[in-house]
Protein backbone atom coordinates (compact mmCIF):
# COMPACT_ATOMS: atom_id res chain seq x y z
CA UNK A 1 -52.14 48.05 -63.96
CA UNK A 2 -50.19 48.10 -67.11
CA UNK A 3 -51.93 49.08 -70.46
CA UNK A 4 -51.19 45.15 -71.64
CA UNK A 5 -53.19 43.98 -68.67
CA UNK A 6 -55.85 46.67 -68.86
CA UNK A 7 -56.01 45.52 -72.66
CA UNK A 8 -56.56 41.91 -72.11
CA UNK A 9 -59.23 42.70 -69.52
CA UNK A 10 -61.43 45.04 -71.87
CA UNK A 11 -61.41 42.93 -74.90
CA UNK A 12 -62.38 39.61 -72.95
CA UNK A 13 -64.83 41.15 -71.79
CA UNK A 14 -66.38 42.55 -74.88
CA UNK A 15 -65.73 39.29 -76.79
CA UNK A 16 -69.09 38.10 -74.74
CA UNK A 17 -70.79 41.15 -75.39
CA UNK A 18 -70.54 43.29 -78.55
CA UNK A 19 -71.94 42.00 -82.03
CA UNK A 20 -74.32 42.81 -84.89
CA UNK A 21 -72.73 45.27 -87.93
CA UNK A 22 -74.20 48.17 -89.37
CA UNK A 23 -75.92 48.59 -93.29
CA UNK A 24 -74.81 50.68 -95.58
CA UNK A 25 -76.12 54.36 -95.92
CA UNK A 26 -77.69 56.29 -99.28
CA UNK A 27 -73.98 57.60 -100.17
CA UNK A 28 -72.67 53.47 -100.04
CA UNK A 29 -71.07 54.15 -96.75
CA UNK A 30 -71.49 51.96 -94.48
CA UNK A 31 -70.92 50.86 -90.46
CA UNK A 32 -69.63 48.27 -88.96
CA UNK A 33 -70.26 46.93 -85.31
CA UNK A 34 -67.58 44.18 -83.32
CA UNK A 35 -68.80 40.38 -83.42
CA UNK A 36 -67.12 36.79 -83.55
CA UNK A 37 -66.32 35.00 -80.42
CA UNK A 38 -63.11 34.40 -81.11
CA UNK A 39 -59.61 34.64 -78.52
CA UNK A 40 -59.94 38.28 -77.76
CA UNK A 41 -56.37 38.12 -75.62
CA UNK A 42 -54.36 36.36 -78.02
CA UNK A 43 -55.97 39.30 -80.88
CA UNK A 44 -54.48 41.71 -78.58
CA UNK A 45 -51.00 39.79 -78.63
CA UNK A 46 -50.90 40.03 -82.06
CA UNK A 47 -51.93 43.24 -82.26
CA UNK A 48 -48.99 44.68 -80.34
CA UNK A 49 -46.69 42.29 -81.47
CA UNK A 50 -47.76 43.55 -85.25
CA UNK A 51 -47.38 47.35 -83.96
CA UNK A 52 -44.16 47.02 -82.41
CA UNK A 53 -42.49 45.43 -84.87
CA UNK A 54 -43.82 47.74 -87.64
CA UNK A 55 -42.33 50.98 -85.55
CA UNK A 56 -38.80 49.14 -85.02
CA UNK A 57 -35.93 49.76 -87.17
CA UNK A 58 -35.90 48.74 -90.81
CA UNK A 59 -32.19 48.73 -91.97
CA UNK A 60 -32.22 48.85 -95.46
CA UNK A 61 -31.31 45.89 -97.73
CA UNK A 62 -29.12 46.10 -100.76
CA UNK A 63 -28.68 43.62 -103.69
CA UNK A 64 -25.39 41.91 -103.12
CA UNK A 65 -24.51 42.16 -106.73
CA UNK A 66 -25.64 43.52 -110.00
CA UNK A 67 -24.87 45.13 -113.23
CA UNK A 68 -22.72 48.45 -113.62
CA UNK A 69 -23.75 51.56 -114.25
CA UNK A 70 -25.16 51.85 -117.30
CA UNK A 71 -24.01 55.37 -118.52
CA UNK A 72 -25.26 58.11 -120.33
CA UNK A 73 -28.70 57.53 -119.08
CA UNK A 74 -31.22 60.05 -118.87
CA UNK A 75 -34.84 60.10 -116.70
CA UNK A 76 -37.52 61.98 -116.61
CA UNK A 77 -38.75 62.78 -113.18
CA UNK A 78 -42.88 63.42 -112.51
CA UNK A 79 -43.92 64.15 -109.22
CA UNK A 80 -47.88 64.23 -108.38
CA UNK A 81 -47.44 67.15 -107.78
CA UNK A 82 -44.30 69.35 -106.64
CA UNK A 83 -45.97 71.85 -104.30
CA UNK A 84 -46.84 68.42 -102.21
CA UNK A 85 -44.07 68.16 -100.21
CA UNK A 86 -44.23 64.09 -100.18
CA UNK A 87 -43.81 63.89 -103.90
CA UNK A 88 -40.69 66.59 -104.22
CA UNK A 89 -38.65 64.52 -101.63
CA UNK A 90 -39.28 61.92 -103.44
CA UNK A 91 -38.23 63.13 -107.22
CA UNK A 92 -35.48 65.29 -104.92
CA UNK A 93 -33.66 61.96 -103.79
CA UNK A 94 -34.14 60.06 -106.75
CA UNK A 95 -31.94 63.14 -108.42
CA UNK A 96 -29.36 62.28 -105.50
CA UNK A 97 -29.30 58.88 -106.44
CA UNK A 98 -29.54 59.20 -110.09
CA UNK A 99 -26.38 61.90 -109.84
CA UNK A 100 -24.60 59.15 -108.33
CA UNK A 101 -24.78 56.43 -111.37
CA UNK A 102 -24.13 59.34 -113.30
CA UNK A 103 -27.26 59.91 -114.91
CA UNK A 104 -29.30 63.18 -115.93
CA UNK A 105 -32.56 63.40 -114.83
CA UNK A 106 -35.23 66.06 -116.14
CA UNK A 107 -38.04 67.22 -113.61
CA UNK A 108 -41.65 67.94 -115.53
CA UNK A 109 -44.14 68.88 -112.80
CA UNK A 110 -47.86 68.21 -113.51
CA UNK A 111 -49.20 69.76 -110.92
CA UNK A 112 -51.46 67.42 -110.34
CA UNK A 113 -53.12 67.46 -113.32
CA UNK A 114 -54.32 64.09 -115.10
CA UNK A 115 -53.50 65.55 -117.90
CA UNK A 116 -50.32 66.86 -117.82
CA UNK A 117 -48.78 63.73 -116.18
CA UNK A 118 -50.10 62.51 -119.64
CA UNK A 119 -47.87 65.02 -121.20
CA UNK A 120 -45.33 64.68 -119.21
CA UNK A 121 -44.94 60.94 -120.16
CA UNK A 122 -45.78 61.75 -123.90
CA UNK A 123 -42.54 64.71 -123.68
CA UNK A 124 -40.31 61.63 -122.28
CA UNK A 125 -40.69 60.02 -125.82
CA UNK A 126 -40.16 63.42 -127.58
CA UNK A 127 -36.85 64.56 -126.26
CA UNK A 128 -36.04 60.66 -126.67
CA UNK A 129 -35.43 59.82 -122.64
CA UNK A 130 -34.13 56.76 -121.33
CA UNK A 131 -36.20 56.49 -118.22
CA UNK A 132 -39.44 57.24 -116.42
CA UNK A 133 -39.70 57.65 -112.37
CA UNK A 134 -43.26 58.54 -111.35
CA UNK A 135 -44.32 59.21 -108.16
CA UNK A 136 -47.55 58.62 -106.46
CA UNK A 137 -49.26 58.29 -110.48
CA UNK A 138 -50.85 55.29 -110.77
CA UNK A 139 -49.97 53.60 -114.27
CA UNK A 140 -53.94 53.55 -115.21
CA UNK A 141 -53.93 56.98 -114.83
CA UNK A 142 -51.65 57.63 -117.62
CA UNK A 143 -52.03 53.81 -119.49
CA UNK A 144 -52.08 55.53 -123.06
CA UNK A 145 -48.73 57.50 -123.03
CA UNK A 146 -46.70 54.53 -121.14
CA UNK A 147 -47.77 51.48 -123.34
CA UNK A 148 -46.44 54.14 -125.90
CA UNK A 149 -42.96 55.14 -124.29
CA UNK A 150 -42.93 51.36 -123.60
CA UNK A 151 -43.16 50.59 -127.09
CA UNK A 152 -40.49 53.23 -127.61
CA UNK A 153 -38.35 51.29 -125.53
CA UNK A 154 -38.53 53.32 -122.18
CA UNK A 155 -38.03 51.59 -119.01
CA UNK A 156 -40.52 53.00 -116.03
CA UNK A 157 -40.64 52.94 -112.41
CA UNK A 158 -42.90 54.56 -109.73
CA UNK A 159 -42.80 54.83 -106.33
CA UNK A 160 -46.04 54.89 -104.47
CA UNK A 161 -48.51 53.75 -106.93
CA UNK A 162 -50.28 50.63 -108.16
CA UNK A 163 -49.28 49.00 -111.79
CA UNK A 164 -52.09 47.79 -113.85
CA UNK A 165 -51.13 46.23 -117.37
CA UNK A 166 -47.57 45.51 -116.58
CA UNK A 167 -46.33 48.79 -117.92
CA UNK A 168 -43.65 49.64 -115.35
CA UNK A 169 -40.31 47.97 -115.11
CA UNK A 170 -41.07 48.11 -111.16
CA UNK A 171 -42.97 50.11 -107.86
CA UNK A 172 -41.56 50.43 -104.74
CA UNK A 173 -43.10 49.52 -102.08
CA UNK A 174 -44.55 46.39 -103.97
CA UNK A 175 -48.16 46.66 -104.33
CA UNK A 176 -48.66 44.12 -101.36
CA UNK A 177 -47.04 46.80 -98.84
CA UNK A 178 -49.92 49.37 -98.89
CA UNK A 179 -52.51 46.94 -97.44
CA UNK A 180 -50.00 45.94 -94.88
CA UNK A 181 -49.33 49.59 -93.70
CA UNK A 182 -53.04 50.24 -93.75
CA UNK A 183 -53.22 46.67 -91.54
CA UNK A 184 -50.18 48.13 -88.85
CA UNK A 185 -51.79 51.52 -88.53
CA UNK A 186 -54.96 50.36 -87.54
CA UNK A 187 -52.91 47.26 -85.15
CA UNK A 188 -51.48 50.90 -83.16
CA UNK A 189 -54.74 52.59 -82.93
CA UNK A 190 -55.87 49.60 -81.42
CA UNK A 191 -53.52 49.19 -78.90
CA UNK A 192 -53.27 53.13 -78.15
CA UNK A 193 -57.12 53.04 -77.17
CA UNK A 194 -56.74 49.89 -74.75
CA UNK A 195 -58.46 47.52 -77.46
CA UNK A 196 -61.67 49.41 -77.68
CA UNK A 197 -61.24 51.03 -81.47
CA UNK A 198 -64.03 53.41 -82.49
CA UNK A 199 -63.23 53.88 -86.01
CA UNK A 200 -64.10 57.21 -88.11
CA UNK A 201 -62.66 56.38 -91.61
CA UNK A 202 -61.80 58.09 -94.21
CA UNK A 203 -61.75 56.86 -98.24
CA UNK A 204 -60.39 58.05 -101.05
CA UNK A 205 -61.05 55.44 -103.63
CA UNK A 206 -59.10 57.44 -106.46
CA UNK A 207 -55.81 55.66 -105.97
CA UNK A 208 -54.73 52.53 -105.55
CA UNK A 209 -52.17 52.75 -102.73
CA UNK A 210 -55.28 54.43 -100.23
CA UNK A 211 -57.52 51.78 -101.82
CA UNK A 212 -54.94 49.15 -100.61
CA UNK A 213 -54.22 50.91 -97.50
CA UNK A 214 -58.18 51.15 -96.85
CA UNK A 215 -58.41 47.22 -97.23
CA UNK A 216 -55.71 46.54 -94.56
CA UNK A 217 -57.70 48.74 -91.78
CA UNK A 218 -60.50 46.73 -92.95
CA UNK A 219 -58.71 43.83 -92.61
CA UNK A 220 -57.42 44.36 -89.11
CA UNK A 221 -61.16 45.31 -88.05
CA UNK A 222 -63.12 41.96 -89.62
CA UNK A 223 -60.29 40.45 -87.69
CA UNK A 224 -60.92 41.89 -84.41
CA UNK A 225 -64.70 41.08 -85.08
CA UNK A 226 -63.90 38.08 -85.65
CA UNK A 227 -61.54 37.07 -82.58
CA UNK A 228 -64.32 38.88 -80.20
CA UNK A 229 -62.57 42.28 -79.56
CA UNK A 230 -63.99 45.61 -79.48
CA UNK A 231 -63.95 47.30 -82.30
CA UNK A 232 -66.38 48.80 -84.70
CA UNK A 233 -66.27 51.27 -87.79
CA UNK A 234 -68.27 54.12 -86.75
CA UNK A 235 -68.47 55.60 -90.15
CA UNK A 236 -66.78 55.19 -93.65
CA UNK A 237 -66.85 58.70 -95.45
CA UNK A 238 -65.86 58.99 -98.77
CA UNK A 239 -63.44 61.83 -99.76
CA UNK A 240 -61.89 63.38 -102.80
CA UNK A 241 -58.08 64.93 -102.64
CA UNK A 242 -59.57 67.89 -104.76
CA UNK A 243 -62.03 68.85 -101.61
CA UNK A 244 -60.01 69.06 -98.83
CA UNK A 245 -59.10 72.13 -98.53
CA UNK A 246 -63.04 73.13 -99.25
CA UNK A 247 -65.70 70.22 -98.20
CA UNK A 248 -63.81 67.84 -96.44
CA UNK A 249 -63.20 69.66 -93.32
CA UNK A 250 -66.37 70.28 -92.04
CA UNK A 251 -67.89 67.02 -93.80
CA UNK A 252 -65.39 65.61 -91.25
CA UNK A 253 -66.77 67.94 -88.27
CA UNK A 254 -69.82 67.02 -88.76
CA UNK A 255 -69.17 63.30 -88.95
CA UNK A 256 -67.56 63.55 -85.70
CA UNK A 257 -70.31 65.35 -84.21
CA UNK A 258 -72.79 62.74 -85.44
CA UNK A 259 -70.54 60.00 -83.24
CA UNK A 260 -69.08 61.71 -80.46
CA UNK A 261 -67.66 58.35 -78.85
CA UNK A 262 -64.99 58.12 -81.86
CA UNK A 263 -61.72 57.51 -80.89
CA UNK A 264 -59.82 56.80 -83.79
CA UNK A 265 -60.42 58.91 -87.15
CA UNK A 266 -58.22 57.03 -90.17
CA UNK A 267 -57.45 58.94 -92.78
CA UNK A 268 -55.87 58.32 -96.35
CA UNK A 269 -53.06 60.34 -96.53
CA UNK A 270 -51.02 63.05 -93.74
CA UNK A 271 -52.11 66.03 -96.22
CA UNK A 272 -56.50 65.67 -95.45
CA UNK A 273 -55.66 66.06 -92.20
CA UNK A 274 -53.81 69.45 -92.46
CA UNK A 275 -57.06 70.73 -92.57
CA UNK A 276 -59.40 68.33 -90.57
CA UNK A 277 -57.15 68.82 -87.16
CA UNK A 278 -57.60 72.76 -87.52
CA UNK A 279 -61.27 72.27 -87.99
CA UNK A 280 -61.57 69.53 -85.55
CA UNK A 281 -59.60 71.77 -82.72
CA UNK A 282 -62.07 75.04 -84.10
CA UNK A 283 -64.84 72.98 -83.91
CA UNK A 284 -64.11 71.34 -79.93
CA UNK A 285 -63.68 67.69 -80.91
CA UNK A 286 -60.39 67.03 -79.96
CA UNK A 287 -59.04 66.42 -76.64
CA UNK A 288 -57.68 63.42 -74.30
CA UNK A 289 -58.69 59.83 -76.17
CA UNK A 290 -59.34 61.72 -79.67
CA UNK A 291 -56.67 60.42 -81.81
CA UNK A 292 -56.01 60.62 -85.60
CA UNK A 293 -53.80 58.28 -87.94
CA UNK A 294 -52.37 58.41 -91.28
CA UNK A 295 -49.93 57.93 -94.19
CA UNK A 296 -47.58 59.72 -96.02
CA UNK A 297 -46.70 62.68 -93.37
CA UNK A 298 -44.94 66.05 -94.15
CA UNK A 299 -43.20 67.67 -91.56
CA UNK A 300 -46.35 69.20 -89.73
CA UNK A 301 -48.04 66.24 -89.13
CA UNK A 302 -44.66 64.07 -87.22
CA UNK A 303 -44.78 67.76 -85.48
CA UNK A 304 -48.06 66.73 -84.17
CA UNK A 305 -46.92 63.17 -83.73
CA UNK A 306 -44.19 64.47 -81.43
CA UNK A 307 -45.52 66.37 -79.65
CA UNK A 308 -48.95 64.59 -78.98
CA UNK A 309 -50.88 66.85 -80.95
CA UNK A 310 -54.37 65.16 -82.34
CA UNK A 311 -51.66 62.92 -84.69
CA UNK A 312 -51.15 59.97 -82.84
CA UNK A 313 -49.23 57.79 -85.81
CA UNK A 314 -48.44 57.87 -89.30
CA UNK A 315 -46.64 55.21 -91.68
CA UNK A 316 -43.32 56.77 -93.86
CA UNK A 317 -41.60 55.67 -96.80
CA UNK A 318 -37.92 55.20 -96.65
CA UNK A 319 -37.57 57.81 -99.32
CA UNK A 320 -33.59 57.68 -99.93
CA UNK A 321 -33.72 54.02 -100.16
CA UNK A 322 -36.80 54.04 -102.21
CA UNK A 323 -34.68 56.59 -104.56
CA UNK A 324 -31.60 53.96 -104.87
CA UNK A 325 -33.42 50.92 -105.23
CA UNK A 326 -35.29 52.92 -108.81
CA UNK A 327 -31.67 53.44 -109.66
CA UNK A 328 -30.76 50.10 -109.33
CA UNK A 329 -33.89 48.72 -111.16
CA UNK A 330 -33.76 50.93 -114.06
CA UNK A 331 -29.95 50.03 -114.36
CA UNK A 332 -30.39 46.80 -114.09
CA UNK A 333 -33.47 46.78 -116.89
CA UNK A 334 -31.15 48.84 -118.92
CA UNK A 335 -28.60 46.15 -118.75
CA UNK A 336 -31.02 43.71 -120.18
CA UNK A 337 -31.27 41.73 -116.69
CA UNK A 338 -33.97 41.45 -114.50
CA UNK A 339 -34.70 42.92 -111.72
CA UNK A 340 -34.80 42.31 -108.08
CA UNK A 341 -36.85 42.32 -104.87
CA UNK A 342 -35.13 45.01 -102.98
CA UNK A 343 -36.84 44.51 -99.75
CA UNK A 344 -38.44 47.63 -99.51
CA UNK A 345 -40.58 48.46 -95.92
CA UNK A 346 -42.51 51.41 -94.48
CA UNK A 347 -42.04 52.05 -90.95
CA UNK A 348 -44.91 53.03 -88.45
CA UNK A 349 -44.18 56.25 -87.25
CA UNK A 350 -45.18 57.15 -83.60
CA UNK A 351 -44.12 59.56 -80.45
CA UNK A 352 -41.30 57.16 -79.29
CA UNK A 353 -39.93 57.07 -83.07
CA UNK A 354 -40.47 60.08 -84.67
CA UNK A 355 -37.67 61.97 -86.05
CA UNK A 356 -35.93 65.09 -84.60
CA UNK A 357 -37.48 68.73 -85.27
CA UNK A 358 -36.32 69.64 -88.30
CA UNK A 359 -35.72 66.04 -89.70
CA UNK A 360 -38.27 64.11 -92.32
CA UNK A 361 -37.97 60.49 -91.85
CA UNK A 362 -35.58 58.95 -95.02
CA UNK A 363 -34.78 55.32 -93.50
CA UNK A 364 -32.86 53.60 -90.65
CA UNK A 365 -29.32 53.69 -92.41
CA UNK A 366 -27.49 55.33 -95.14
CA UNK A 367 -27.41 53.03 -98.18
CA UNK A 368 -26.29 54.59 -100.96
CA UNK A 369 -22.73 53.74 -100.54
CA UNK A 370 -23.45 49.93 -101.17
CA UNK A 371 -25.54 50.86 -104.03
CA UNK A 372 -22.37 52.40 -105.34
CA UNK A 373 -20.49 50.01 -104.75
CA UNK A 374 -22.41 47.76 -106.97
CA UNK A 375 -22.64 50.46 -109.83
CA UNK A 376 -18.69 50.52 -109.74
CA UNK A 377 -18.57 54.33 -108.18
């Protein structure tokens, strides 16, 4: 029998069986249980239909016009952080791409340091910078120092991150994107467990791409409820990025211990689960049907992905076209125009997809020669 019809068989089953939800716990965590009596087999249609076409190929889009490059520009690059491998790719391409108009750019690194992203933004202004390109910095968490380089007539873009207070010129993804990634991840861990999800996931409220991201798994769950299909939230458990190399781990083990039928353990971002797989694999709770999701992967985590390793799936970001389509919407704020919607799509990253050994996923096509092509190089 294939896994389609096995699918259709479990969840119209359990559309006449499963209900009730669970209350929330002393920490504000709470459960949730599968309910609704709603079409269970079309659900499932959708749900594959939503999972397959978020792990096909995204060609990148490119403006078909625009201003030329605007020269003698010069950016300021802040990663979150560049010993996180997600954040250096990304500052690392937008240098390619920024090379390419014919601008300078200027790394500061924070470290990951409130504080000295502050700075970092506040040094922009000083050494009289054109630009800003943040990455994974949500503009709230540095409000003070952009409203002031905006004042000073600095033009800002981030990729990654959420924009309260309209004080970037753009982000990319659009805020919208994160809730649908968080939506298609949980869509593949549904059809990867035959349409019987038993959800372990993990929060990290701090930001708002994982806050988005959270509300899309949430989404696709209420919606499962809702059409009668199996699925329930075991447990939400509430992490912080600064613990995971020291709480999280074995906060994680013993969640998993507490609900040994989980199937499906969500987290926020590819980095937690550096250290919750060892733990998990130390600890004996891994094995066949024990599958864990999430976003943002560095190269050890589409390791595990390829080679079915714990990592089931993960959702990218098309980094090099990310990095062209800031260049193009700083340029095109520089030239006093506005800018565009430049299309921009994360892909679901599973076995069948993942990239070579040796390869970090960057997008499904080259296109930074149509970028220059519109910049006049």
């Amino acid at each position: 029998m294939s896994r389609r019809a096995r699918m259709l068989g479990v969840v119209a089953g359990a559309a006449l069986l499963i209900g009730g939800c669970g209350d929330s716990d002393e920490n504000g965590e709470s459960g949730a249980g599968a309910s609704g009596g709603g079409d269970a087999a079309a659900f499932t249609e959708k749900a594959e239909k939503t999972a397959t076409e978020a792990a096909s190929e995204i060609k990148p889009t490119v403006p078909s016009e625009g201003p030329k490059a605007q020269s003698g520009k010069t950016i300021v690059t802040i990663p979150c952080s560049a010993a996180a491998q997600g954040c250096k790719i990304a500052v690392d391409w937008f240098k390619r791409a920024a090379d390419d108009i014919g601008w300078k750019t200027v790394q500061i690194d924070p470290a990951g340091d409130p504080n000295k992203m502050a700075d970092a933004v506040n040094r922009a202004v000083s050494i009289k910078a054109d630009g800003i390109f943040t990455v994974a910095i949500d503009a709230a968490t540095i409000q003070a120092p952009l409203k002031k380089a905006k004042q000073s007539g600095l033009k800002a873009t981030c990729f990654s991150c959420v924009d309260e207070g309209d004080l970037l010129v753009d982000i990319l993804p659009a805020e919208a994107q994160h809730e649908t990634d968080g939506y298609n991840l949980a869509a593949q861990a549904y059809v990867e467990n035959d349409g019987k999800l038993r959800m372990i996931l993990l929060r990290d409220n701090e930001f708002g791409n994982t806050r988005g991201r959270e509300e899309g798994v949430l989404k696709f769950m209420e919606e499962c409820k809702q059409a009668g299909g199996d699925c329930e939230v075991l447990k939400e458990q509430n992490v912080l990025i600064q613990n995971i190399n020291t709480s999280v781990p074995q906060q994680t083990v013993s969640t998993a211990r507490q609900y040994p039928d989980w199937n499906a353990l969500v987290a926020p971002y590819d980095a937690i689960l550096t250290t919750v797989v060892p733990a998990l694999k130390e600890a004996g709770l891994t094995g066949e049907n024990k599958r864990v999701y999430g976003f943002d992967p560095i190269d050890i985590n589409v390791d595990w992905i390829r080679n079915s390793d714990v990592e089931s799936a993960t959702v990218a970001s098309p980094y090099r076209w990310i990095a062209y389509a800031a260049v193009d919407q700083l340029n095109r704020a520089f030239a006093g125009e506005e800018v565009v919607d430049q299309g921009i799509k994360d892909k679901l990253i599973t076995k069948e997809n993942a990239p070579p050994e040796g390869e970090t996923y960057l997008d499904d096509g080259d296109p930074s020669a149509d970028f220059k092509r519109i910049w006049g190089g």
